[in-house]
C-alpha atoms as a PDB file:
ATOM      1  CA  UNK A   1      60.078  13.556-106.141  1.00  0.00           C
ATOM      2  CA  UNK A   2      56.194  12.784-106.442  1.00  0.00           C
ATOM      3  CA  UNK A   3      53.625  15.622-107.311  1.00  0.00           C
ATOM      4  CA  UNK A   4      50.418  15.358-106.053  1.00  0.00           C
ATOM      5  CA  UNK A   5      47.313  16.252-107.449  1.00  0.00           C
ATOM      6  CA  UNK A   6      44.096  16.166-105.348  1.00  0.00           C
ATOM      7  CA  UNK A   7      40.485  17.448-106.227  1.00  0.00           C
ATOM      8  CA  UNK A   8      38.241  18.537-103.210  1.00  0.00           C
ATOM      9  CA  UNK A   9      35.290  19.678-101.918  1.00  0.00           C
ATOM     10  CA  UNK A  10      35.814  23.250-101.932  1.00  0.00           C
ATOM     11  CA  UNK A  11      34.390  23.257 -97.998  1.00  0.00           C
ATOM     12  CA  UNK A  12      37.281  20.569 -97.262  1.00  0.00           C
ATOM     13  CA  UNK A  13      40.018  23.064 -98.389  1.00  0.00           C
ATOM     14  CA  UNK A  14      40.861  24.788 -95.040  1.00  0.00           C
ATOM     15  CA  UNK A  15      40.964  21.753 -92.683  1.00  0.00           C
ATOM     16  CA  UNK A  16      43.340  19.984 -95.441  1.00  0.00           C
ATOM     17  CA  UNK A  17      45.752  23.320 -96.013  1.00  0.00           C
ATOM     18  CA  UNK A  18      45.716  22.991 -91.902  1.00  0.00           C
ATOM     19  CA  UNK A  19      46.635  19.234 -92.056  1.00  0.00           C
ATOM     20  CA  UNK A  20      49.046  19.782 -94.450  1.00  0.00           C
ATOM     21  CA  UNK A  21      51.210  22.484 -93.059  1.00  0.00           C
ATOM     22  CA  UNK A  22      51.070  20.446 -89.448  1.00  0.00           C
ATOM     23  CA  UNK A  23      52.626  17.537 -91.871  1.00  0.00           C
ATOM     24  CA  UNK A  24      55.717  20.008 -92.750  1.00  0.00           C
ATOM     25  CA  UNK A  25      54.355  21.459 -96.545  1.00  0.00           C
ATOM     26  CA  UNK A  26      55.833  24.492 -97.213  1.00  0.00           C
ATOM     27  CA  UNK A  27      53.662  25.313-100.362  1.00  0.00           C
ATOM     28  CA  UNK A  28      50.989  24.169-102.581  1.00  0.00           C
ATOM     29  CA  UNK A  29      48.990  25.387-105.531  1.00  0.00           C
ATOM     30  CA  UNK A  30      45.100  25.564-105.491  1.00  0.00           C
ATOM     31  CA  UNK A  31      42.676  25.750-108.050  1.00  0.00           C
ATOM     32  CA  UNK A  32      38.986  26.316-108.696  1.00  0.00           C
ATOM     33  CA  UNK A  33      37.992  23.512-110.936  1.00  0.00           C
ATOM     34  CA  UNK A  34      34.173  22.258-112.386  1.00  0.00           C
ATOM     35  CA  UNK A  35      34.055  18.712-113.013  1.00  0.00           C
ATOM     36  CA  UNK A  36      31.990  15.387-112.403  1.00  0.00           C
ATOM     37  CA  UNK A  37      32.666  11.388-112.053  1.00  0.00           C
ATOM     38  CA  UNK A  38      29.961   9.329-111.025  1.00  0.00           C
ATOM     39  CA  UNK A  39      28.433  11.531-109.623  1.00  0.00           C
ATOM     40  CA  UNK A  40      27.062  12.736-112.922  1.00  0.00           C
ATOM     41  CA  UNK A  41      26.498  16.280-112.038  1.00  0.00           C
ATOM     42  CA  UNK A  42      23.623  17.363-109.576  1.00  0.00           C
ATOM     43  CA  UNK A  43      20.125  18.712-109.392  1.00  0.00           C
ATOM     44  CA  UNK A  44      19.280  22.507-107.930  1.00  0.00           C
ATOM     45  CA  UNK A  45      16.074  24.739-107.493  1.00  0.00           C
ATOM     46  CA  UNK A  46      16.615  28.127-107.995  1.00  0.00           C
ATOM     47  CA  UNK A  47      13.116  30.349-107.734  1.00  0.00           C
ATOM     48  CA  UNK A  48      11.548  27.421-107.846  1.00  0.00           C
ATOM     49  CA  UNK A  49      12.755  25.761-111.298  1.00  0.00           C
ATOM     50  CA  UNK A  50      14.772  22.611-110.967  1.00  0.00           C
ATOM     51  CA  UNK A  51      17.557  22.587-113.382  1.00  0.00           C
ATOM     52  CA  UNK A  52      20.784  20.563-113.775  1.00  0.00           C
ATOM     53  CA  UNK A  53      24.168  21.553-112.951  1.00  0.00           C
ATOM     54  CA  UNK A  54      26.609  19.364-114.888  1.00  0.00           C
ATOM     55  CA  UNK A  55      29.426  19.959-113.335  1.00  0.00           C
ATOM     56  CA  UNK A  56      30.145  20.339-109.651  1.00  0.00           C
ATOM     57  CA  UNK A  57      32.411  23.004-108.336  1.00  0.00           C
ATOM     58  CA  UNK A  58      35.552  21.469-106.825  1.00  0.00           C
ATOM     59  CA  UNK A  59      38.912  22.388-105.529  1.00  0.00           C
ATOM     60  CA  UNK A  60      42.269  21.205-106.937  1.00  0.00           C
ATOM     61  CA  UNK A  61      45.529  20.756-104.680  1.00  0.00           C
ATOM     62  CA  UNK A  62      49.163  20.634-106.506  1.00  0.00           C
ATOM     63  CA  UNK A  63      51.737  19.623-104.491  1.00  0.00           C
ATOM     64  CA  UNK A  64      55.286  18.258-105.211  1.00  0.00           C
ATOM     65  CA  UNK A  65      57.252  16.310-101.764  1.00  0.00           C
ATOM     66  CA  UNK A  66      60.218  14.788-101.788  1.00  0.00           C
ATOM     67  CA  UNK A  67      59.312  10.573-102.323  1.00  0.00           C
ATOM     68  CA  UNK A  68      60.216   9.935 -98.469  1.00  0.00           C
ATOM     69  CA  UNK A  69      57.023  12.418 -97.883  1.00  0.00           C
ATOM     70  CA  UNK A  70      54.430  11.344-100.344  1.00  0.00           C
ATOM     71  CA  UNK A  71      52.925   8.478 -99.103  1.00  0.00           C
ATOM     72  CA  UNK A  72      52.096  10.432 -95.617  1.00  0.00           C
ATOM     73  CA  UNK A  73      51.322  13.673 -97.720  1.00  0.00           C
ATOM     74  CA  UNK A  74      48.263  11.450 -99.588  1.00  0.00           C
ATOM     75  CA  UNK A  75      47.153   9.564 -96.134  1.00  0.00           C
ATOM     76  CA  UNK A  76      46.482  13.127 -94.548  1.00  0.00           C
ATOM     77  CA  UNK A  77      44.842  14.393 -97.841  1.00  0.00           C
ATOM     78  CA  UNK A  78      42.354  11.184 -98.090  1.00  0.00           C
ATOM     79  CA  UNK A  79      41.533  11.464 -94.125  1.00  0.00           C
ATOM     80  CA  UNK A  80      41.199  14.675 -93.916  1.00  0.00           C
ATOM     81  CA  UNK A  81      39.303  15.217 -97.304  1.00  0.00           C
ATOM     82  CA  UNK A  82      36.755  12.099 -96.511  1.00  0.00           C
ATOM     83  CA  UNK A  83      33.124  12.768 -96.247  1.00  0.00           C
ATOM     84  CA  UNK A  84      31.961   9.469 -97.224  1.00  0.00           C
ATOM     85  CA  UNK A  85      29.649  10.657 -99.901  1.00  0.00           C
ATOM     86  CA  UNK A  86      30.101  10.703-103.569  1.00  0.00           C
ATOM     87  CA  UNK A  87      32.013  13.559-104.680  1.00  0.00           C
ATOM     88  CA  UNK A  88      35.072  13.489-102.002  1.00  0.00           C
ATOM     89  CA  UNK A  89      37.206  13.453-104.483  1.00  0.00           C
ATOM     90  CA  UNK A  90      40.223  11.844-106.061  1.00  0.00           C
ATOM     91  CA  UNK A  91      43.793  11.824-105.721  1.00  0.00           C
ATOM     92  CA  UNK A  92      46.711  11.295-108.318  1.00  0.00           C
ATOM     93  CA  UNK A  93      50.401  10.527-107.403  1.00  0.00           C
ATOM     94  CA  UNK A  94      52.804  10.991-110.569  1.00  0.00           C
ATOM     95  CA  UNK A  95      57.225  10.907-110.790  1.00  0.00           C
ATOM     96  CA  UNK A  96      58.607  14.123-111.267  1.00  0.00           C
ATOM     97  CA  UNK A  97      62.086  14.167-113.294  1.00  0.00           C
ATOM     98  CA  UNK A  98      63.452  17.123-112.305  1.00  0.00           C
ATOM     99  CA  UNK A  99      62.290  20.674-110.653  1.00  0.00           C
ATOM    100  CA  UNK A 100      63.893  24.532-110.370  1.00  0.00           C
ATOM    101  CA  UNK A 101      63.395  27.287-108.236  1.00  0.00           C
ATOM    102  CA  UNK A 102      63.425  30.405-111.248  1.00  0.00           C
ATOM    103  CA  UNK A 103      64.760  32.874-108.136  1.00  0.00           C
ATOM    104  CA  UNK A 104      67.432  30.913-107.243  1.00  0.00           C
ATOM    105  CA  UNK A 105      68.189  28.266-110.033  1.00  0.00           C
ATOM    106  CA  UNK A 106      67.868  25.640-107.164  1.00  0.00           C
ATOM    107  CA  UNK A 107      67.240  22.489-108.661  1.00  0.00           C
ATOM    108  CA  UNK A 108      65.620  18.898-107.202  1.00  0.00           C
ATOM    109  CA  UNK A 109      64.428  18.505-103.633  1.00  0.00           C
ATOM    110  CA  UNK A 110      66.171  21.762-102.993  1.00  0.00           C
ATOM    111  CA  UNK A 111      63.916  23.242-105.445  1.00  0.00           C
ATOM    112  CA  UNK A 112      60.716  22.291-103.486  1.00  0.00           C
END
Protein backbone atom coordinates (compact mmCIF):
# COMPACT_ATOMS: atom_id res chain seq x y z
CA UNK A 1 0.00 0.00 0.00
CA UNK A 2 1.34 3.63 -0.90
CA UNK A 3 -0.15 6.83 0.82
CA UNK A 4 -0.18 9.78 -0.98
CA UNK A 5 0.29 13.11 0.06
CA UNK A 6 -0.36 16.04 -2.35
CA UNK A 7 -0.42 19.90 -1.64
CA UNK A 8 -2.67 22.07 -3.99
CA UNK A 9 -3.92 25.08 -5.03
CA UNK A 10 -6.91 25.37 -3.04
CA UNK A 11 -8.90 26.42 -6.57
CA UNK A 12 -7.50 22.95 -8.04
CA UNK A 13 -9.31 20.94 -5.27
CA UNK A 14 -12.69 20.22 -6.98
CA UNK A 15 -11.52 19.25 -10.51
CA UNK A 16 -8.87 16.78 -8.69
CA UNK A 17 -11.63 15.23 -6.00
CA UNK A 18 -13.63 14.84 -9.59
CA UNK A 19 -10.59 13.13 -11.26
CA UNK A 20 -10.05 11.11 -8.53
CA UNK A 21 -13.34 9.49 -7.85
CA UNK A 22 -13.64 8.87 -11.94
CA UNK A 23 -10.13 6.92 -11.16
CA UNK A 24 -12.10 4.54 -8.54
CA UNK A 25 -11.00 6.50 -4.89
CA UNK A 26 -13.33 5.79 -2.46
CA UNK A 27 -11.96 8.35 0.16
CA UNK A 28 -9.42 10.88 0.89
CA UNK A 29 -8.51 13.34 3.59
CA UNK A 30 -8.14 17.16 2.91
CA UNK A 31 -6.54 19.77 4.66
CA UNK A 32 -6.13 23.53 4.79
CA UNK A 33 -2.45 24.07 4.98
CA UNK A 34 -0.09 27.62 4.79
CA UNK A 35 3.19 27.00 3.42
CA UNK A 36 5.87 28.22 0.77
CA UNK A 37 8.87 26.65 -1.49
CA UNK A 38 10.36 28.74 -3.94
CA UNK A 39 7.99 30.59 -4.24
CA UNK A 40 9.02 32.47 -1.14
CA UNK A 41 5.70 33.72 -0.11
CA UNK A 42 3.85 36.55 -2.14
CA UNK A 43 3.12 40.23 -2.25
CA UNK A 44 -0.69 41.77 -1.63
CA UNK A 45 -2.31 45.34 -1.43
CA UNK A 46 -4.89 45.61 0.87
CA UNK A 47 -6.38 49.48 1.15
CA UNK A 48 -3.69 50.36 -0.59
CA UNK A 49 -0.59 49.11 1.63
CA UNK A 50 1.54 46.43 0.08
CA UNK A 51 2.50 43.92 2.60
CA UNK A 52 3.94 40.37 2.48
CA UNK A 53 2.20 37.23 2.97
CA UNK A 54 4.73 34.54 3.89
CA UNK A 55 2.99 31.80 3.46
CA UNK A 56 0.54 30.88 0.74
CA UNK A 57 -2.70 29.16 1.49
CA UNK A 58 -2.71 25.64 0.03
CA UNK A 59 -4.65 22.47 0.08
CA UNK A 60 -3.36 19.06 1.27
CA UNK A 61 -4.70 15.61 -0.21
CA UNK A 62 -4.09 12.20 1.93
CA UNK A 63 -4.73 9.31 0.22
CA UNK A 64 -3.71 5.62 0.78
CA UNK A 65 -4.29 2.99 -2.72
CA UNK A 66 -3.44 -0.23 -2.93
CA UNK A 67 0.44 -0.24 -4.88
CA UNK A 68 -1.29 -1.58 -8.24
CA UNK A 69 -3.21 2.02 -8.03
CA UNK A 70 -0.60 4.51 -7.05
CA UNK A 71 1.27 5.23 -9.87
CA UNK A 72 -2.15 6.18 -11.89
CA UNK A 73 -3.54 7.82 -8.59
CA UNK A 74 -0.25 10.46 -8.80
CA UNK A 75 -0.46 10.83 -12.87
CA UNK A 76 -4.17 12.14 -12.44
CA UNK A 77 -3.16 14.29 -9.36
CA UNK A 78 -0.04 16.02 -11.31
CA UNK A 79 -2.35 16.54 -14.61
CA UNK A 80 -5.06 17.56 -13.16
CA UNK A 81 -3.36 19.81 -10.43
CA UNK A 82 -0.89 21.53 -13.22
CA UNK A 83 -1.08 25.18 -13.78
CA UNK A 84 2.34 25.66 -14.93
CA UNK A 85 3.16 28.40 -12.53
CA UNK A 86 5.09 28.28 -9.37
CA UNK A 87 3.09 27.15 -6.59
CA UNK A 88 1.24 23.93 -8.26
CA UNK A 89 2.35 22.06 -5.81
CA UNK A 90 4.12 18.90 -4.77
CA UNK A 91 3.46 15.40 -4.38
CA UNK A 92 4.92 12.67 -1.95
CA UNK A 93 4.53 8.84 -2.40
CA UNK A 94 5.57 6.87 0.93
CA UNK A 95 5.14 2.58 1.91
CA UNK A 96 2.57 1.99 4.27
CA UNK A 97 3.18 -1.21 6.63
CA UNK A 98 0.01 -1.97 7.63
CA UNK A 99 -3.66 -0.19 7.91
CA UNK A 100 -7.21 -0.92 10.01
CA UNK A 101 -10.58 -0.01 9.59
CA UNK A 102 -11.48 0.91 13.73
CA UNK A 103 -15.41 -0.11 12.71
CA UNK A 104 -14.67 -3.21 11.45
CA UNK A 105 -11.06 -4.30 12.51
CA UNK A 106 -10.44 -4.81 8.69
CA UNK A 107 -6.94 -4.77 8.16
CA UNK A 108 -4.57 -4.11 4.75
CA UNK A 109 -6.06 -3.34 1.36
CA UNK A 110 -9.33 -4.37 2.87
CA UNK A 111 -8.87 -1.64 5.25
CA UNK A 112 -8.73 1.09 2.51
Amino acid sequence: MKHVMAIIKPFKLDAVREALSALGIEGMTVSEVKGFGRQKGQTEIYRGAEYAVNFVPKVKLEIAVEDSLADQLIDTIRETAQTGNIGDGKIFVSDVSSAVRIRTGETGADAL
